[in-house]
Protein backbone atom coordinates (compact mmCIF):
# COMPACT_ATOMS: atom_id res chain seq x y z
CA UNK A 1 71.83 116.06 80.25
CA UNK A 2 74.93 116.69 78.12
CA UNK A 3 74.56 115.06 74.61
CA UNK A 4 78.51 115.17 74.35
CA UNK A 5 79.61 111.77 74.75
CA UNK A 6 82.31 110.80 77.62
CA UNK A 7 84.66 108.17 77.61
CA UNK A 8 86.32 106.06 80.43
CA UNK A 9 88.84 103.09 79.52
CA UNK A 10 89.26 99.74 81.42
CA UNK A 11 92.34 97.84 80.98
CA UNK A 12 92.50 94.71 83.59
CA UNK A 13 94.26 91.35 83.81
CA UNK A 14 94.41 88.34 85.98
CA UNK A 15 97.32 85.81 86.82
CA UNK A 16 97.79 82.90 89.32
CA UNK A 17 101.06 81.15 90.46
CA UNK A 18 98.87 78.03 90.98
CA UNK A 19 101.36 74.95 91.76
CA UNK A 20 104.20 77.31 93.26
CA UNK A 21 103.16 79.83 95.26
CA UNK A 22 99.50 79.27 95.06
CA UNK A 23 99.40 83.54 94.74
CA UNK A 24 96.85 84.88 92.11
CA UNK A 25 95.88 88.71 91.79
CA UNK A 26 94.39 91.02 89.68
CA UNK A 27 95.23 94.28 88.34
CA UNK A 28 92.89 96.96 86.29
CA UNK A 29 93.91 100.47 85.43
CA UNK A 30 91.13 103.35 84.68
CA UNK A 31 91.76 106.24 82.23
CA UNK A 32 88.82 108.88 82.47
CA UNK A 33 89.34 112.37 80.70
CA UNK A 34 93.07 112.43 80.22
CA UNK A 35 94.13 109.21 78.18
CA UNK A 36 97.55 109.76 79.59
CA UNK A 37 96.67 109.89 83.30
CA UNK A 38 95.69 106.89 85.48
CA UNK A 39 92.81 107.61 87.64
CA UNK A 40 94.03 105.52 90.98
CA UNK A 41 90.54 106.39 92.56
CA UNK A 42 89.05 103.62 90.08
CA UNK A 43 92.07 101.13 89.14
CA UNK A 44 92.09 98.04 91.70
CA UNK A 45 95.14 95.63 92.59
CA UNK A 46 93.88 92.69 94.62
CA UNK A 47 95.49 89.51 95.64
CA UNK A 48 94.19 85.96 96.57
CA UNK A 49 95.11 82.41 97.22
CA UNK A 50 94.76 79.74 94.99
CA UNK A 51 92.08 81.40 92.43
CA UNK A 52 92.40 80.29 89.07
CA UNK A 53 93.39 82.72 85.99
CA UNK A 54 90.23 82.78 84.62
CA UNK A 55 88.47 84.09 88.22
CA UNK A 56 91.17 86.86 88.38
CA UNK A 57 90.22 87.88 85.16
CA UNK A 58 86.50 88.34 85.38
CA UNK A 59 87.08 89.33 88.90
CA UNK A 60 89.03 92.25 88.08
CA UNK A 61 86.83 93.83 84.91
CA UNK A 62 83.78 92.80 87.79
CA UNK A 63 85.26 94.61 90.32
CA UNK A 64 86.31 98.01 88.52
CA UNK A 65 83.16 98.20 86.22
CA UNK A 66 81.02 98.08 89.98
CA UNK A 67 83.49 100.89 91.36
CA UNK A 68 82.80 103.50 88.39
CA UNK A 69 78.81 102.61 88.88
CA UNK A 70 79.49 103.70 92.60
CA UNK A 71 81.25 106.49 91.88
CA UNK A 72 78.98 107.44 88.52
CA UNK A 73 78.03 111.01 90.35
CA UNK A 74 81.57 112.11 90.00
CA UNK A 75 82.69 110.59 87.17
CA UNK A 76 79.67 111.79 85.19
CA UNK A 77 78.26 114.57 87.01
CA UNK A 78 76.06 115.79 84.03
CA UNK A 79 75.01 112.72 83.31
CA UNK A 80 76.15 112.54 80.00
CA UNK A 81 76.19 109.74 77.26
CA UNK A 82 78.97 107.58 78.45
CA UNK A 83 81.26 104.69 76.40
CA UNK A 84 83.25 102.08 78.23
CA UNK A 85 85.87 100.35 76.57
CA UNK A 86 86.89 97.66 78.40
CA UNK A 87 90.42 96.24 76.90
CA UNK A 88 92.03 92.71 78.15
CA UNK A 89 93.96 90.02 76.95
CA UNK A 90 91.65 87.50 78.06
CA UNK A 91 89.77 85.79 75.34
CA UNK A 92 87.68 84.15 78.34
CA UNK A 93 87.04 87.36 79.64
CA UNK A 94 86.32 89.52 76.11
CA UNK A 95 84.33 86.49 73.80
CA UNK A 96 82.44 85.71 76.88
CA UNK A 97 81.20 89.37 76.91
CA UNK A 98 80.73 89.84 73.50
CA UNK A 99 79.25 86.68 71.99
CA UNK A 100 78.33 84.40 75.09
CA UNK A 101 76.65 86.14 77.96
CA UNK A 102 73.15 86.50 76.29
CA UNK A 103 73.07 82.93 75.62
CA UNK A 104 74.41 81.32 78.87
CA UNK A 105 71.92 83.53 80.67
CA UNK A 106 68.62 82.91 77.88
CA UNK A 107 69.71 79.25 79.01
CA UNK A 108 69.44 79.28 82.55
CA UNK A 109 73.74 79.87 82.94
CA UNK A 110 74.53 76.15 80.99
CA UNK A 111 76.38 75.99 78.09
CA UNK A 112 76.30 74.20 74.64
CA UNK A 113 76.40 71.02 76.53
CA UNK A 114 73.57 71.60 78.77
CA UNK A 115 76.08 71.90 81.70
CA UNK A 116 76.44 75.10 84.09
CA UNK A 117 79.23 77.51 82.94
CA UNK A 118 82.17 78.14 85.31
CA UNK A 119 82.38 80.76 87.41
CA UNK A 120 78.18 81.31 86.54
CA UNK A 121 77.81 83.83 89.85
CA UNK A 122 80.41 85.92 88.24
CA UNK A 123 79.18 85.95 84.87
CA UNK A 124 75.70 86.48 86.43
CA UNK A 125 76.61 89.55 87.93
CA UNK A 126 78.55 91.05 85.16
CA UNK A 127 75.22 90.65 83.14
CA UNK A 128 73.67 92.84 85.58
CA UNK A 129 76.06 95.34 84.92
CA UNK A 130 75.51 95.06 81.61
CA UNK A 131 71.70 95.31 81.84
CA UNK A 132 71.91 98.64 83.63
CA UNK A 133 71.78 100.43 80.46
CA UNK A 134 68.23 98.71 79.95
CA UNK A 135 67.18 97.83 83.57
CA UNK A 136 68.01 102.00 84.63
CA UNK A 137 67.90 103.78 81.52
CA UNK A 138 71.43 104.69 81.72
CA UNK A 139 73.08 106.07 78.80
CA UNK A 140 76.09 103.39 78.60
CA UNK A 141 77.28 101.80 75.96
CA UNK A 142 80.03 98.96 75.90
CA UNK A 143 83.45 98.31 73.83
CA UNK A 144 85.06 94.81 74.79
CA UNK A 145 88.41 94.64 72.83
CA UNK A 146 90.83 92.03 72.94
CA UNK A 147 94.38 93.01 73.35
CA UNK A 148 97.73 90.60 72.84
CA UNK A 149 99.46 90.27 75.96
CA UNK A 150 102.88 90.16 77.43
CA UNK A 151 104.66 92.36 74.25
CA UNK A 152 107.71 92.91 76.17
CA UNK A 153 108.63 95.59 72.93
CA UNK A 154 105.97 98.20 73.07
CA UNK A 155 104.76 99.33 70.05
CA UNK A 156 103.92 102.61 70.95
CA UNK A 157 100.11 101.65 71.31
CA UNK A 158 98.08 102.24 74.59
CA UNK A 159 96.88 99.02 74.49
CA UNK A 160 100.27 97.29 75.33
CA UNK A 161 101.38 99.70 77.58
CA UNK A 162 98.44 99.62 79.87
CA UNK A 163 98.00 95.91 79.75
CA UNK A 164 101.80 95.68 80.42
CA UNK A 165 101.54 97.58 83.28
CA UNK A 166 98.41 95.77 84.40
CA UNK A 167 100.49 92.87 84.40
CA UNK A 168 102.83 94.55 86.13
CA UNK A 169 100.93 95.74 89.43
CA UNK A 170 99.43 91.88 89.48
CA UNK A 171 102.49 90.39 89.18
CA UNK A 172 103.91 92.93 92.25
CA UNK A 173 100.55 92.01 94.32
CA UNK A 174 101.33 88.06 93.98
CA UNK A 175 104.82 89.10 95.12
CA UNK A 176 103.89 91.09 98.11
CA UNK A 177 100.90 88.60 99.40
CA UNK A 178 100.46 88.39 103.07
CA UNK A 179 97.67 86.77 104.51
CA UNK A 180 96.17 89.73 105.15
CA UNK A 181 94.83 89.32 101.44
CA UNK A 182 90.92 88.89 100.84
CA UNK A 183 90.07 85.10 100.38
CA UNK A 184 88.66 84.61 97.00
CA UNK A 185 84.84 83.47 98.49
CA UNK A 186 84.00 86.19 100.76
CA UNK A 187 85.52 89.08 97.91
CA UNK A 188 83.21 87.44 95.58
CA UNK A 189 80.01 87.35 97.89
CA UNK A 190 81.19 91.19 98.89
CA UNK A 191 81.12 92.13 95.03
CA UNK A 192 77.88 90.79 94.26
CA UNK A 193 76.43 92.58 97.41
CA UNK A 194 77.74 95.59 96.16
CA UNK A 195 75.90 95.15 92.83
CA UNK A 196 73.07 94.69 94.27
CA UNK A 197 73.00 97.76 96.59
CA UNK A 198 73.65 99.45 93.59
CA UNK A 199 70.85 98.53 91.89
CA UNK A 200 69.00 99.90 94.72
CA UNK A 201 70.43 103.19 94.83
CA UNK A 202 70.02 103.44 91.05
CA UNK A 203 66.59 103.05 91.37
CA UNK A 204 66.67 106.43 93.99
């Protein structure tokens, strides 16, 4: 193993038209080595019908987090300490990681009112990611950072202009939707089989 620590940064974002065109999508972009280069390989621009904002926006950090696990060989060959930052403008999205999870899922996925969460198979699987560090000794360790969105003057920061350009690709994919797009359901139920084929090959 190679003690030097590596580095990969998630920026991702979620929209819906709901009410107009009933288009939602979801955008992430993946910086690896070079803060200044996108790695397409990892980002992912998906489109749906009639998702809500708040599904697009776990849906997208869900989605990208379980294509670096599948491509962790290559992205970490050496298997070296690794830090994700994931960075969103989704309160939902960051809070939930960093101050809820552990508590909707110590109480059986309800919340402070003793009612199931929204979106629970979403969060559930996301906690699975989470627990790989634990569950497969892996050497990860997670940053969830809250960014403000839709600064139409950048400020110079990567933050903004990643998120803006998240926005960006989403707002493009609700633009270009065909029906061709993945329903919501089945993307979900294809995501969460993924996870947990991963966990299987982890365990190779």
């Amino acid at each position: 193993m190679n003690n030097e620590r590596k580095n990969v940064t998630i920026y991702c974002d979620g929209g819906n038209r709901l009410g107009s065109s009933n288009y939602s999508a979801f955008a992430s972009i993946v910086l690896t080595e070079d803060i200044n280069k996108i790695n397409e390989g990892l980002s992912i621009t998906k489109s749906f019908f009639k998702a809500t904002n708040n599904q697009m926006e776990l849906l997208g950090f869900l989605s990208t987090i379980t294509n670096i696990f599948e491509n962790y060989g290559s992205i970490n060959p050496n298997n070296s300490p690794l830090t994700i930052t994931v960075i969103s403008d989704s309160q939902y999205l960051i809070k939930g990681a960093n101050e809820y999870i552990e508590n909707w899922s110590n109480q059986n996925w309800n919340g402070s009112n003793n009612k199931p969460i929204k979106n629970s198979e979403i969060w559930k699987t996301i906690k699975v990611i989470l627990d790989l560090k634990e569950s497969k000794n892996i050497d990860v360790d997670y940053d969830f950072k809250w960014t403000k969105g839709h600064v139409k003057d950048c400020d110079g920061s990567y933050d903004t202009k990643y998120n803006n350009e998240c926005d960006k690709r989403l707002n493009e994919a609700m633009d270009n939707y065909t029906n061709k797009s993945e329903d919501y359901n089945p993307y979900v139920k294809t995501i969460i089989s993924k996870v947990s084929t991963l966990q299987e090959k982890l365990e190779k």
